[in-house]
C-alpha atoms as a PDB file:
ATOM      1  CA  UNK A   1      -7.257  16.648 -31.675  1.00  0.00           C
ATOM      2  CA  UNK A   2      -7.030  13.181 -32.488  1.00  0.00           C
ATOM      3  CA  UNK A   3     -10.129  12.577 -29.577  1.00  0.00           C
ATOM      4  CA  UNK A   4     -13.049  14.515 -32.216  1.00  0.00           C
ATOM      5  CA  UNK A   5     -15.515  12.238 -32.519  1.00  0.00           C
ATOM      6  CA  UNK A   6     -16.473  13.674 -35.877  1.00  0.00           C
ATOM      7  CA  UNK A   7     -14.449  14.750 -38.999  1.00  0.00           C
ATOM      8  CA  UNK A   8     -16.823  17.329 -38.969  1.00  0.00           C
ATOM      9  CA  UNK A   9     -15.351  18.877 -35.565  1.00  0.00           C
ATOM     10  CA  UNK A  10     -11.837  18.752 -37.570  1.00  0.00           C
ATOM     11  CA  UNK A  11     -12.747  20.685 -40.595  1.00  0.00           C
ATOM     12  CA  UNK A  12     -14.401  23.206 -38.703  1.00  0.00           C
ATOM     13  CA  UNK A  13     -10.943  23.605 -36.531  1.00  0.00           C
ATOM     14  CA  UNK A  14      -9.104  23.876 -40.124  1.00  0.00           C
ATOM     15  CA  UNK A  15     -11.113  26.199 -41.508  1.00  0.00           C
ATOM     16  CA  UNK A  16     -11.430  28.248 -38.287  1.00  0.00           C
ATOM     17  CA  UNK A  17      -7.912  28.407 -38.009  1.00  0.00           C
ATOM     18  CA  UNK A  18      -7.229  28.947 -41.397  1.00  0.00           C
ATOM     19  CA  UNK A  19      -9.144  31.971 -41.763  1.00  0.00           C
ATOM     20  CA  UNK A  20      -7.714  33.467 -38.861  1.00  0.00           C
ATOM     21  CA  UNK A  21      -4.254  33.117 -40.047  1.00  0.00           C
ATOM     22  CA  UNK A  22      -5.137  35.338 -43.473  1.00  0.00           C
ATOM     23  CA  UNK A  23      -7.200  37.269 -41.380  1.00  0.00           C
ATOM     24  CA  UNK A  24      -3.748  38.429 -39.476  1.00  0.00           C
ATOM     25  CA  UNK A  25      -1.863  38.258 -42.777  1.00  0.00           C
ATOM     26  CA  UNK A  26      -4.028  40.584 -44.429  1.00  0.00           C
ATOM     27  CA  UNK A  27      -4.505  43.205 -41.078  1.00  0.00           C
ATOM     28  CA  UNK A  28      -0.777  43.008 -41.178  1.00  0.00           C
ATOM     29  CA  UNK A  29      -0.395  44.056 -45.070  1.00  0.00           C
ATOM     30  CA  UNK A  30      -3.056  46.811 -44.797  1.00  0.00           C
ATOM     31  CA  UNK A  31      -1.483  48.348 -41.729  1.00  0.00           C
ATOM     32  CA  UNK A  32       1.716  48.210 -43.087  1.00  0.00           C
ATOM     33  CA  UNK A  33       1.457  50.147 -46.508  1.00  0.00           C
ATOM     34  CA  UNK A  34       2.960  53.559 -47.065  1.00  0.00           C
ATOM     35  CA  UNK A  35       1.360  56.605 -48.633  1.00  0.00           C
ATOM     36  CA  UNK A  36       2.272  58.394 -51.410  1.00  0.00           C
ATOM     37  CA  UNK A  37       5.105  60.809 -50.903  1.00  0.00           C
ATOM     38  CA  UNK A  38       3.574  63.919 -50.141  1.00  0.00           C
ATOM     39  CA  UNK A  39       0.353  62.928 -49.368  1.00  0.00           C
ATOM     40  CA  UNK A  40      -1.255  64.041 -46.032  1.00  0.00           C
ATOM     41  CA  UNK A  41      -1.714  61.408 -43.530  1.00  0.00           C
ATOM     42  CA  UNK A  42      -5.477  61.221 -42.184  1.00  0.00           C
ATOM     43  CA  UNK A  43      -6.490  60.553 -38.973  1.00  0.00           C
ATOM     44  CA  UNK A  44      -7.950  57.230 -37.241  1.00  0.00           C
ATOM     45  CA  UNK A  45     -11.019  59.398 -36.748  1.00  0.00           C
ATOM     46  CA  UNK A  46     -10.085  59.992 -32.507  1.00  0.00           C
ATOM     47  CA  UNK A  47     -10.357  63.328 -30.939  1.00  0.00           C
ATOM     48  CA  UNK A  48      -9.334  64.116 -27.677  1.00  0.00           C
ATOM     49  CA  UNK A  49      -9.484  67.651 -25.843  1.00  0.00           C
ATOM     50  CA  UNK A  50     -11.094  68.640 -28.862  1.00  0.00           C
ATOM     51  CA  UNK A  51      -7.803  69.351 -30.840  1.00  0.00           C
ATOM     52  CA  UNK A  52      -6.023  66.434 -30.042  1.00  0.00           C
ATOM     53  CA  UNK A  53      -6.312  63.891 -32.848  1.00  0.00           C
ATOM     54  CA  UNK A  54      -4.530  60.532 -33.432  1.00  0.00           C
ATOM     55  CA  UNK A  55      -2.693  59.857 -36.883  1.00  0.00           C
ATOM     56  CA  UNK A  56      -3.086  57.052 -38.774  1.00  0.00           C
ATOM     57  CA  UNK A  57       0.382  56.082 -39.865  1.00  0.00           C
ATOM     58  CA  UNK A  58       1.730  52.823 -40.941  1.00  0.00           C
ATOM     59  CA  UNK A  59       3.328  50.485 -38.476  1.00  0.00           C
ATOM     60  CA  UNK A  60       6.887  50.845 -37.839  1.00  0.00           C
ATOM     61  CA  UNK A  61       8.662  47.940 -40.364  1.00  0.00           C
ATOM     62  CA  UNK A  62      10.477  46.406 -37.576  1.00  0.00           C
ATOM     63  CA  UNK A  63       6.697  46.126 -35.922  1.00  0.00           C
ATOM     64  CA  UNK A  64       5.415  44.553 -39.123  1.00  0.00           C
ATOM     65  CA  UNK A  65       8.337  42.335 -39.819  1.00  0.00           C
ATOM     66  CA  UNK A  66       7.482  40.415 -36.085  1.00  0.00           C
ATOM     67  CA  UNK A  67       3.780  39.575 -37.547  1.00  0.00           C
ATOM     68  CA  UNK A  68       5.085  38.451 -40.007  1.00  0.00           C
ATOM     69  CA  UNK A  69       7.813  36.021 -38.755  1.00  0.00           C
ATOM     70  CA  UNK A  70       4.453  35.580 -35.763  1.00  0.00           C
ATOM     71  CA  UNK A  71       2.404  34.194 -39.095  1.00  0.00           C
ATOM     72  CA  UNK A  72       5.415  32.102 -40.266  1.00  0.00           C
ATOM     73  CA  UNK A  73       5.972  30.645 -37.433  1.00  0.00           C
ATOM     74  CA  UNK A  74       1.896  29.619 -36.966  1.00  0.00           C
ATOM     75  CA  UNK A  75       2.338  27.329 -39.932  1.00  0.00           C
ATOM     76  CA  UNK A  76       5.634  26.151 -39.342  1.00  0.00           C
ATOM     77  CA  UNK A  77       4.381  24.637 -35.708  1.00  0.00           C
ATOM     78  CA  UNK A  78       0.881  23.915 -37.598  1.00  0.00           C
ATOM     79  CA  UNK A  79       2.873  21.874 -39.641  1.00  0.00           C
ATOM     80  CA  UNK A  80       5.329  19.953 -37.127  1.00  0.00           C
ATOM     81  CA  UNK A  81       2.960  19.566 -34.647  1.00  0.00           C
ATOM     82  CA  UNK A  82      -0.734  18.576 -34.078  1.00  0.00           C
ATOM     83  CA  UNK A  83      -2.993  21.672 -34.036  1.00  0.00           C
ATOM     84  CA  UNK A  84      -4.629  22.045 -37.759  1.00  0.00           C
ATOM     85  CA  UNK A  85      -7.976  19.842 -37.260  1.00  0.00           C
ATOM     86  CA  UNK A  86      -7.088  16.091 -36.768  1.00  0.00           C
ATOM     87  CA  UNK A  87      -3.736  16.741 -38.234  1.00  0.00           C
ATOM     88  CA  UNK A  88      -1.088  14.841 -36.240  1.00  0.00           C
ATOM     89  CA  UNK A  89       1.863  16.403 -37.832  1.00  0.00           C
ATOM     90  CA  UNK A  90       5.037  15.662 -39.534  1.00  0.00           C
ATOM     91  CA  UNK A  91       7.121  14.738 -35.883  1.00  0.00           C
ATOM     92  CA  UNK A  92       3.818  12.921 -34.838  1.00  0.00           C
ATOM     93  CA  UNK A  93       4.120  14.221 -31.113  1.00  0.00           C
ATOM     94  CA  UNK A  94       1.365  13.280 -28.896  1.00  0.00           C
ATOM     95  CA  UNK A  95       1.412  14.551 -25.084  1.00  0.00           C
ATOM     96  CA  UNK A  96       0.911  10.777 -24.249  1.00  0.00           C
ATOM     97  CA  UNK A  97       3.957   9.779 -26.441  1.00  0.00           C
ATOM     98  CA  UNK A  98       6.195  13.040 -24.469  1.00  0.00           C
ATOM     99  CA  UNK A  99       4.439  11.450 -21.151  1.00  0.00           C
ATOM    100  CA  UNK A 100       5.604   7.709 -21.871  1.00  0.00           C
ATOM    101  CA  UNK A 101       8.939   8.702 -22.564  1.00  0.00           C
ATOM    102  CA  UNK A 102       8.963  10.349 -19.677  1.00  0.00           C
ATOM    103  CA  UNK A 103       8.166   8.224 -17.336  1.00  0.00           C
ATOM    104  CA  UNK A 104      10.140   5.412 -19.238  1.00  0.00           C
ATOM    105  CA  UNK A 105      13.480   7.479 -18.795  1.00  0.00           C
ATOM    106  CA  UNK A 106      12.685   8.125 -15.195  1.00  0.00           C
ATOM    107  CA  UNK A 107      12.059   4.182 -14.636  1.00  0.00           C
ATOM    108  CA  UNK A 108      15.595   3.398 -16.479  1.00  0.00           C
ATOM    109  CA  UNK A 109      16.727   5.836 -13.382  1.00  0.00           C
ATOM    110  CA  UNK A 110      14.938   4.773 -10.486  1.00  0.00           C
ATOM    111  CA  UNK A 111      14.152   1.293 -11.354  1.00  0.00           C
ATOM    112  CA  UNK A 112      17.279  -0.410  -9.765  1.00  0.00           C
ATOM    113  CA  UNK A 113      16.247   1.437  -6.865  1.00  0.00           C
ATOM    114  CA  UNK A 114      12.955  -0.464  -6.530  1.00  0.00           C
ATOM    115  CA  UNK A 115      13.724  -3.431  -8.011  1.00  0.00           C
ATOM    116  CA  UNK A 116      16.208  -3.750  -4.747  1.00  0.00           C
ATOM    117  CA  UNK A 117      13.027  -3.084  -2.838  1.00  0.00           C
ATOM    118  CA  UNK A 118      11.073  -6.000  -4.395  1.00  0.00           C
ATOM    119  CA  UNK A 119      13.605  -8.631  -3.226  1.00  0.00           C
ATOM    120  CA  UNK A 120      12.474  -7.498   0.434  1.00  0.00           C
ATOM    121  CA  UNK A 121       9.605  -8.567   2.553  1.00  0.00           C
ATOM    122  CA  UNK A 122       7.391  -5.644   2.791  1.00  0.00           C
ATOM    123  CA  UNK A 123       8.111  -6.268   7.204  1.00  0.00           C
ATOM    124  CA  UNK A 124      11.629  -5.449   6.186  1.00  0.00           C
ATOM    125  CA  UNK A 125      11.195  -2.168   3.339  1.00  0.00           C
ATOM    126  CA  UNK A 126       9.104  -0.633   6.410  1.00  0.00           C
ATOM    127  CA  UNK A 127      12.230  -0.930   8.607  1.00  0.00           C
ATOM    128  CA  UNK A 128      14.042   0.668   6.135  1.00  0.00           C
ATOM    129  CA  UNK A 129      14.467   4.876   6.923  1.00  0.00           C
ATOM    130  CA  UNK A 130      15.263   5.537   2.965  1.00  0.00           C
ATOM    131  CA  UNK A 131      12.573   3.150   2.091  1.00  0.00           C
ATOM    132  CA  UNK A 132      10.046   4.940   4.757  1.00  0.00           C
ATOM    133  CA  UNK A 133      11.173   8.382   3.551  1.00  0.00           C
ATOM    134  CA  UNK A 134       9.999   7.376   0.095  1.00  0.00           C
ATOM    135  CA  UNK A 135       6.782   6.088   1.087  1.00  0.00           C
ATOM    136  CA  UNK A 136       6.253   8.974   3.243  1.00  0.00           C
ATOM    137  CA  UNK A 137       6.822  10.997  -0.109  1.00  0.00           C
ATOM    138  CA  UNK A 138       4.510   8.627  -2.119  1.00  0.00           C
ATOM    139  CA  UNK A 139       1.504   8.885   0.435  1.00  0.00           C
ATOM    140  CA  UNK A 140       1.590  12.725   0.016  1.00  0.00           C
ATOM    141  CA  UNK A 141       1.750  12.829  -3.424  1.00  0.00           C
ATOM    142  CA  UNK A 142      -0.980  10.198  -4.472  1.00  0.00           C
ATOM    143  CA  UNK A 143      -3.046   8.452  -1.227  1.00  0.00           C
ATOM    144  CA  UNK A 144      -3.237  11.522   1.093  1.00  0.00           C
ATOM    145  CA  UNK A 145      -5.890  14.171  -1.012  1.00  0.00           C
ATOM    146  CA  UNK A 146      -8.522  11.312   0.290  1.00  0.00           C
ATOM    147  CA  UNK A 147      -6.379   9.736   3.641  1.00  0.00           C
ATOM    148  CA  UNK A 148      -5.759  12.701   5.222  1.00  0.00           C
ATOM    149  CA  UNK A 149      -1.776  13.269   5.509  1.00  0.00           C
ATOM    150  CA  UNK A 150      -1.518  11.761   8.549  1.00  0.00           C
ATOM    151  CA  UNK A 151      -2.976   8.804   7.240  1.00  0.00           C
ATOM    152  CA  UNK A 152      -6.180   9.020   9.443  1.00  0.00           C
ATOM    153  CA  UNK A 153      -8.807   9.276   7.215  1.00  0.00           C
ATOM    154  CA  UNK A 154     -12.319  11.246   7.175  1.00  0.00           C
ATOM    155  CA  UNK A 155     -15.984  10.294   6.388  1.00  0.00           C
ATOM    156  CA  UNK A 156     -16.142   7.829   3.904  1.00  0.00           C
ATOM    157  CA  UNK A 157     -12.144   6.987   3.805  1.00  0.00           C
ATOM    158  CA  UNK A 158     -10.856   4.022   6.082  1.00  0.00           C
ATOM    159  CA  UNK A 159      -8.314   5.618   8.936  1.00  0.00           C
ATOM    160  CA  UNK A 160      -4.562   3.792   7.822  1.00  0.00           C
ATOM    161  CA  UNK A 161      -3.220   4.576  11.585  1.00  0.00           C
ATOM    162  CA  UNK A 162      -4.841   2.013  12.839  1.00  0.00           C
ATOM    163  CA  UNK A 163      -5.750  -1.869  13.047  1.00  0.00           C
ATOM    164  CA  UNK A 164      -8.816  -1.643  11.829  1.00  0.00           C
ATOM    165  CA  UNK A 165      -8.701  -2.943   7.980  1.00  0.00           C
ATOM    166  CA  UNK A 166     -11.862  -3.708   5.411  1.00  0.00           C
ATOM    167  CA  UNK A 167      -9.755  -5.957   3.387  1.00  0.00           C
ATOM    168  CA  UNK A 168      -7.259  -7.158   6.100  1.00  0.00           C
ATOM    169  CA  UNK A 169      -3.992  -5.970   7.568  1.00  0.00           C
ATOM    170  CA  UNK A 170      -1.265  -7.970   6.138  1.00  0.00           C
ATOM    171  CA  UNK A 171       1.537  -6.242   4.196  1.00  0.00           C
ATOM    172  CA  UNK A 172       0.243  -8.539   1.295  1.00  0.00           C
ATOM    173  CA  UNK A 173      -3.393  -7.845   1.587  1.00  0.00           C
ATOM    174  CA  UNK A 174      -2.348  -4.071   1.578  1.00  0.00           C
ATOM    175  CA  UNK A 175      -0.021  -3.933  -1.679  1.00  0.00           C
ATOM    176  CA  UNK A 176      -2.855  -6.349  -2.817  1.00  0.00           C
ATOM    177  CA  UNK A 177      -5.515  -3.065  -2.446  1.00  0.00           C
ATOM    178  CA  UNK A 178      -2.866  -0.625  -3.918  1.00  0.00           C
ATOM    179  CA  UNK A 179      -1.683  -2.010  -6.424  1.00  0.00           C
ATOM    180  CA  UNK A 180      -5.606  -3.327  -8.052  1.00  0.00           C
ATOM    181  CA  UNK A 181      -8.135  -1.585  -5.825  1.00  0.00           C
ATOM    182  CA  UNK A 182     -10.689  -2.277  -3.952  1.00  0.00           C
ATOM    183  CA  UNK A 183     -14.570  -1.641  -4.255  1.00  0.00           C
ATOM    184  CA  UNK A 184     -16.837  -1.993  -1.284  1.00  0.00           C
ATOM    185  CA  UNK A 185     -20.957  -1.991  -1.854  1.00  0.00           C
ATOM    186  CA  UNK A 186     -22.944  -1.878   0.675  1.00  0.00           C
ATOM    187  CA  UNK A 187     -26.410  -3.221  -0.380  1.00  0.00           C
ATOM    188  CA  UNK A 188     -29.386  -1.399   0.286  1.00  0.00           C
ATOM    189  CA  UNK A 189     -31.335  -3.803   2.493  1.00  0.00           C
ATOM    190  CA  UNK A 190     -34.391  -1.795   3.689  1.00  0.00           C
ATOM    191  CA  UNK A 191     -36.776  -3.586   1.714  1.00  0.00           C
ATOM    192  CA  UNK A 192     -34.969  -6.732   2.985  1.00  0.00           C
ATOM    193  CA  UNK A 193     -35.867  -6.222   6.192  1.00  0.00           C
ATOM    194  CA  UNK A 194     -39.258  -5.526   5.736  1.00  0.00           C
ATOM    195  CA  UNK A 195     -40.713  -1.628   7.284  1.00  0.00           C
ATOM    196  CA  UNK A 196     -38.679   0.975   8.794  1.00  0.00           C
ATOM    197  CA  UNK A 197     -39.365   0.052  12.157  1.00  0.00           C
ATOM    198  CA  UNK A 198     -37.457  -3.526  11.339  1.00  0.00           C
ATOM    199  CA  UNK A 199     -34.430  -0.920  10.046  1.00  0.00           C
ATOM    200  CA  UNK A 200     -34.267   1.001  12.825  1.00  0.00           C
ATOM    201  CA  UNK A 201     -34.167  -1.861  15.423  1.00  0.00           C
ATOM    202  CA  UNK A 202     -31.568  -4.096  13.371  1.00  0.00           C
ATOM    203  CA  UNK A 203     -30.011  -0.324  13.450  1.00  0.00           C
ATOM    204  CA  UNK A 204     -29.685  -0.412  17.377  1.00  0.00           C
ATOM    205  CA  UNK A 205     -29.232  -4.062  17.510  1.00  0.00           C
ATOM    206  CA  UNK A 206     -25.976  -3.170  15.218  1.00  0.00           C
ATOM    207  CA  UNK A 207     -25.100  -0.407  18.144  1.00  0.00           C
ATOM    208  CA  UNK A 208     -25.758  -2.663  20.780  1.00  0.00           C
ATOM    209  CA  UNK A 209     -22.684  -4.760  19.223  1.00  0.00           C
ATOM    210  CA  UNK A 210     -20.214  -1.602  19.743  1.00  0.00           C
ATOM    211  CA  UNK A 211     -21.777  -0.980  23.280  1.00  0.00           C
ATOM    212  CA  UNK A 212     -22.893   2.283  21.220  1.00  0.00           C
ATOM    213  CA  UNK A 213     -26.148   4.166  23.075  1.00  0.00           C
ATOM    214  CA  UNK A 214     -29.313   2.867  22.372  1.00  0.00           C
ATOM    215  CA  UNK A 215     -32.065   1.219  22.926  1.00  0.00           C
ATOM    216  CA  UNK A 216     -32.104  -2.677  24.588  1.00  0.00           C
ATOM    217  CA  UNK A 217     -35.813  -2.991  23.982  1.00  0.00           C
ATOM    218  CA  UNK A 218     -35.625  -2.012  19.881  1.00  0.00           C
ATOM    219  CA  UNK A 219     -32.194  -3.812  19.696  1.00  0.00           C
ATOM    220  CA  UNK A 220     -33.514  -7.289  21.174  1.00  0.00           C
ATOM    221  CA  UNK A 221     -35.924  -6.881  18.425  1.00  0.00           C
ATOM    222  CA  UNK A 222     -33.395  -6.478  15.569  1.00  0.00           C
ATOM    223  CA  UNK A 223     -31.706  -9.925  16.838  1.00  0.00           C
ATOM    224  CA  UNK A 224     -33.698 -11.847  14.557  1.00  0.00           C
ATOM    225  CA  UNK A 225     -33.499  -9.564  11.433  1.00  0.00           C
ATOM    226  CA  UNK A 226     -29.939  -9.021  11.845  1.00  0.00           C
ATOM    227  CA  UNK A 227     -29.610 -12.672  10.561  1.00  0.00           C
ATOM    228  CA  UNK A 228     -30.053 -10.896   7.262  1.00  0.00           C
ATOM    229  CA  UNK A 229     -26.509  -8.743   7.997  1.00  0.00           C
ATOM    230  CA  UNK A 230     -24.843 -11.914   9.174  1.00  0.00           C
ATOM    231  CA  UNK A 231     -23.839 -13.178   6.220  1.00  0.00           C
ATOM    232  CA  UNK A 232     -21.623 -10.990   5.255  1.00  0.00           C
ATOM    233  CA  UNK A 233     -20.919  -9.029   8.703  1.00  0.00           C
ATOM    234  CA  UNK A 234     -20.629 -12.598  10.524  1.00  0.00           C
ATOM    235  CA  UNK A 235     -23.347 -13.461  13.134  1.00  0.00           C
ATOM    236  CA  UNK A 236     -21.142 -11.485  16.095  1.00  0.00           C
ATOM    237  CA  UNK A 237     -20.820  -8.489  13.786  1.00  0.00           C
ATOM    238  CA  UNK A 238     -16.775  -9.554  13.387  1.00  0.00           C
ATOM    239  CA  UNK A 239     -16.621  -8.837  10.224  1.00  0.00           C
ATOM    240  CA  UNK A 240     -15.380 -10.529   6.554  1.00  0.00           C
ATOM    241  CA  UNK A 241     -12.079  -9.326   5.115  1.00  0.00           C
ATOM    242  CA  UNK A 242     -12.575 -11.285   2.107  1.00  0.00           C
ATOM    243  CA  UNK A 243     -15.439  -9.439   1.273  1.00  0.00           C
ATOM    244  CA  UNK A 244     -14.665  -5.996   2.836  1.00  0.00           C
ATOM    245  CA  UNK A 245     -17.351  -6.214   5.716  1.00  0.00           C
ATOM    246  CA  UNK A 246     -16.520  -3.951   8.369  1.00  0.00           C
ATOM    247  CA  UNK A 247     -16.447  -5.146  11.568  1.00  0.00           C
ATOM    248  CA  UNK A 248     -19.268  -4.177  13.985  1.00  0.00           C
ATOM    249  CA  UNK A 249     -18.373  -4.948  17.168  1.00  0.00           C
ATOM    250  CA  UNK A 250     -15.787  -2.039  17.516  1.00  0.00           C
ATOM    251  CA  UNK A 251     -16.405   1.837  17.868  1.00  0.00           C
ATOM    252  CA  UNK A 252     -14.698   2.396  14.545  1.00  0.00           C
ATOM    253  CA  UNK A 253     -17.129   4.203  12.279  1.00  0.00           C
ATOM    254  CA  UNK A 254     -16.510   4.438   8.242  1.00  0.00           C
ATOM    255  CA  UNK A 255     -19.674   6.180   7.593  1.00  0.00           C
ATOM    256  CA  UNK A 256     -20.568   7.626  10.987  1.00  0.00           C
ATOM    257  CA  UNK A 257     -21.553   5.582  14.032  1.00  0.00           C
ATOM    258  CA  UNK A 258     -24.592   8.380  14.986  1.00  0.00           C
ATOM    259  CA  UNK A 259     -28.343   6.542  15.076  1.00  0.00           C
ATOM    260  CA  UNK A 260     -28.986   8.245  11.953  1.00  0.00           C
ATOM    261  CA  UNK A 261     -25.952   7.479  10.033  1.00  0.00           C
ATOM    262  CA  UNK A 262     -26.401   3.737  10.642  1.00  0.00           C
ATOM    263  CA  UNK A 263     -30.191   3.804   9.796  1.00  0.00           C
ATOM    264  CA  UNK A 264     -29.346   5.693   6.702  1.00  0.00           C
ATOM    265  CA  UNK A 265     -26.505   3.105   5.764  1.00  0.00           C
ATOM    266  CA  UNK A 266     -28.676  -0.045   6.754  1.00  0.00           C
ATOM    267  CA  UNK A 267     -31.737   1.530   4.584  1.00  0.00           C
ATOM    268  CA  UNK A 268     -29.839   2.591   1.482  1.00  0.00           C
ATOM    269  CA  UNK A 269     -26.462   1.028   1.082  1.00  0.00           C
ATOM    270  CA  UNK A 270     -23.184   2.748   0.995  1.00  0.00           C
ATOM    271  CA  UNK A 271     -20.336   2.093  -2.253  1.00  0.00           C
ATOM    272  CA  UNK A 272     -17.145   3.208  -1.630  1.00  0.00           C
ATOM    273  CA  UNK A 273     -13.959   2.262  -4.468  1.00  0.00           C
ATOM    274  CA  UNK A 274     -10.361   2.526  -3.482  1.00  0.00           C
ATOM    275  CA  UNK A 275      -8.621   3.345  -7.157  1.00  0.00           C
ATOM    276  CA  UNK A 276      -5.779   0.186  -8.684  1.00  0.00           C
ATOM    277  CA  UNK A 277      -2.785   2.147  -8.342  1.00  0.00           C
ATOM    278  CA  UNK A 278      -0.813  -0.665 -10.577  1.00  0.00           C
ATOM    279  CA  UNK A 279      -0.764   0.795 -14.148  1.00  0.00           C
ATOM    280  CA  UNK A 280       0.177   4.150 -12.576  1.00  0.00           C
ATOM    281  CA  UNK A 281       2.781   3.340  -9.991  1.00  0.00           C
ATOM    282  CA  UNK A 282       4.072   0.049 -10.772  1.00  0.00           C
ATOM    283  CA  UNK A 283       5.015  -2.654  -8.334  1.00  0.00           C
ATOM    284  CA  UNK A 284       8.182  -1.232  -7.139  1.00  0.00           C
ATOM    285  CA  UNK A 285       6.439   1.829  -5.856  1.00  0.00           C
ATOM    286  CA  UNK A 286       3.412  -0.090  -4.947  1.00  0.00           C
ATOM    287  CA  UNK A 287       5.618  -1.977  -2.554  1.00  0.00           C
ATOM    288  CA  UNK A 288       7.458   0.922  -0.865  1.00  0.00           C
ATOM    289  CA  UNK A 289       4.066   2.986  -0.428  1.00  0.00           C
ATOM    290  CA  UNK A 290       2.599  -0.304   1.178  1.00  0.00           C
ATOM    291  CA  UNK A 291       5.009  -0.897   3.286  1.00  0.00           C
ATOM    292  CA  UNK A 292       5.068   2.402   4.280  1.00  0.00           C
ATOM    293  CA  UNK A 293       1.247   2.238   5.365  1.00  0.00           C
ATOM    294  CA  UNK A 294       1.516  -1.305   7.163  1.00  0.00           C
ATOM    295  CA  UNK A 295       4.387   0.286   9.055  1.00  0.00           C
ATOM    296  CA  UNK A 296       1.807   3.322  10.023  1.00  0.00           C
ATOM    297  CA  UNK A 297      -0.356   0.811  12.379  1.00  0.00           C
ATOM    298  CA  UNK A 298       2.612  -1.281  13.076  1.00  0.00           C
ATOM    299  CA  UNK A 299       5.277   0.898  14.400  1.00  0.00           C
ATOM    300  CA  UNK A 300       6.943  -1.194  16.963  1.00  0.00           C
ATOM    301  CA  UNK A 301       7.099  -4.545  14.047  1.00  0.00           C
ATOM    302  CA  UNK A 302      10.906  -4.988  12.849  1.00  0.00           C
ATOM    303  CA  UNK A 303      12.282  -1.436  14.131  1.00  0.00           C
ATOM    304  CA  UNK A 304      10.031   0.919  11.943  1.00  0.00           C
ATOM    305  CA  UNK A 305       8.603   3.685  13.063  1.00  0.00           C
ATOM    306  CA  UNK A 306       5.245   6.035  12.695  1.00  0.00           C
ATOM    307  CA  UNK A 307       6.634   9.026  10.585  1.00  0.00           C
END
């Protein structure tokens, strides 16, 4: 309640919810009052079979009595707890406050656990089975919705399996990109180039790199303009880790390797962002999930193993 913009949202919630408490406290006291002694009970106006009509008693007390302690109840919790408008409540709760607390009890649990961790060389967490477990555990939970669960990635998000980084390999480089992210743009550079026809030959030039089909004649011609790609691809097409230019030279597609796919990425860019994982995990966890992925594409390193 405390995210309204406007008071105005917040009186409207008050009034909305008062009304709808009398509302029930008034239903409740006309349903609940007895007739005179004596006095014929009428009917709620329903027929059935022709005969068959319903009577409109009162409500049994021990019916009424729960609406009522229902009602009491409403403005007991309306008054504890945030609900009434912009209220926040006599205990003050908040479900960030519940969630900090949370999470700060369940550090004061686990967080010898990890600090142990963060003595270690990532090389050596990976060789670690509890340590791998963990990680294994950690890349389900949080990394695999857009890796793929075994770690191998789909269009658009980098395979882990392998040795083929954007940002570089090294257990460092790799708790680097958990723990504060990465974002990779891609600048459009049709217009750099010139016409289509120049983006569709530095296309098959790029192609020609990867030993990818196409065509030598349109791909000598994209030499020249490729000079443009160079700077951040490298002249061979090797790639810049520091900057998070893929490498060209290799059949490894992030985007898709078809004629089409590379025209389209050469011609209008590609942006992909790989989410800090810091403020939510914290550098104990960081560490075990990265050393968990460096141990994915480096199975045979220090005794750890592909799970």
């Amino acid at each position: 309640m405390a995210d309204f913009t406007s008071s105005g949202w917040s009186i409207y919630i008050m009034l909305v919810t008062a009304v709808s408490l009398a509302a029930c406290l008034w239903l409740t006291l006309s349903l609940s009052k007895k007739g005179k002694s004596g006095e014929e009970v009428g009917t709620t106006g329903h027929t059935w079979d022709e005969t068959l009509e319903e009577y409109n008693h009162p409500l049994p007390r021990w019916w009424v009595y729960l609406f009522y302690i229902t009602i009491a109840f409403a403005v007991l919790y309306l008054a504890l707890y945030p609900g009434f408008g912009a209220m926040k409540g006599v205990f003050g709760w908040t479900q960030v406050g519940q969630y900090e607390r949370e999470v700060a009890r369940m550090n004061e649990q686990v967080g010898p656990l990890f600090d142990k961790y963060m003595k270690q060389d990532i090389e050596a967490v990976a060789a670690d089975p509890a340590a791998r477990a963990m990680g294994e555990r950690l890349f389900l939970t949080y990394c695999a919705q857009c890796h793929g669960s075994d770690a191998r990635g789909s269009r658009g998000f980098p395979n882990l399996a392998d040795r083929d980084w954007l940002w570089g390999g090294e257990p460092q480089r790799i708790e680097e990109t958990i723990l504060d992210g990465r974002t990779g743009t891609m600048p459009p550079m049709g217009a750099a180039l010139g016409s289509a026809a120049d983006v569709e030959n530095v296309a098959h030039y790029v192609m020609s790199l990867s030993k990818s089909a196409h065509d030598a004649v349109k791909a000598e011609l994209g030499r020249t303009k490729f000079a443009v790609c160079a700077a951040c691809h490298g002249a061979d097409g090797s790639g810049n880790p520091a900057l998070g230019a893929p490498k060209l030279s290799d059949s490894i597609w992030l985007h898709g390797g078809s004629r089409a796919a590379v025209i389209e990425t050469i011609d209008k860019g590609r942006s992909n962002q790989m989410p800090a994982f810091r403020a939510f995990l914290g550098e104990g966890k960081s560490r075990v999930l990265a050393a968990y992925v460096w141990g994915l594409s480096n199975s045979d390193a220090k005794g750890a193993k592909r799970q």
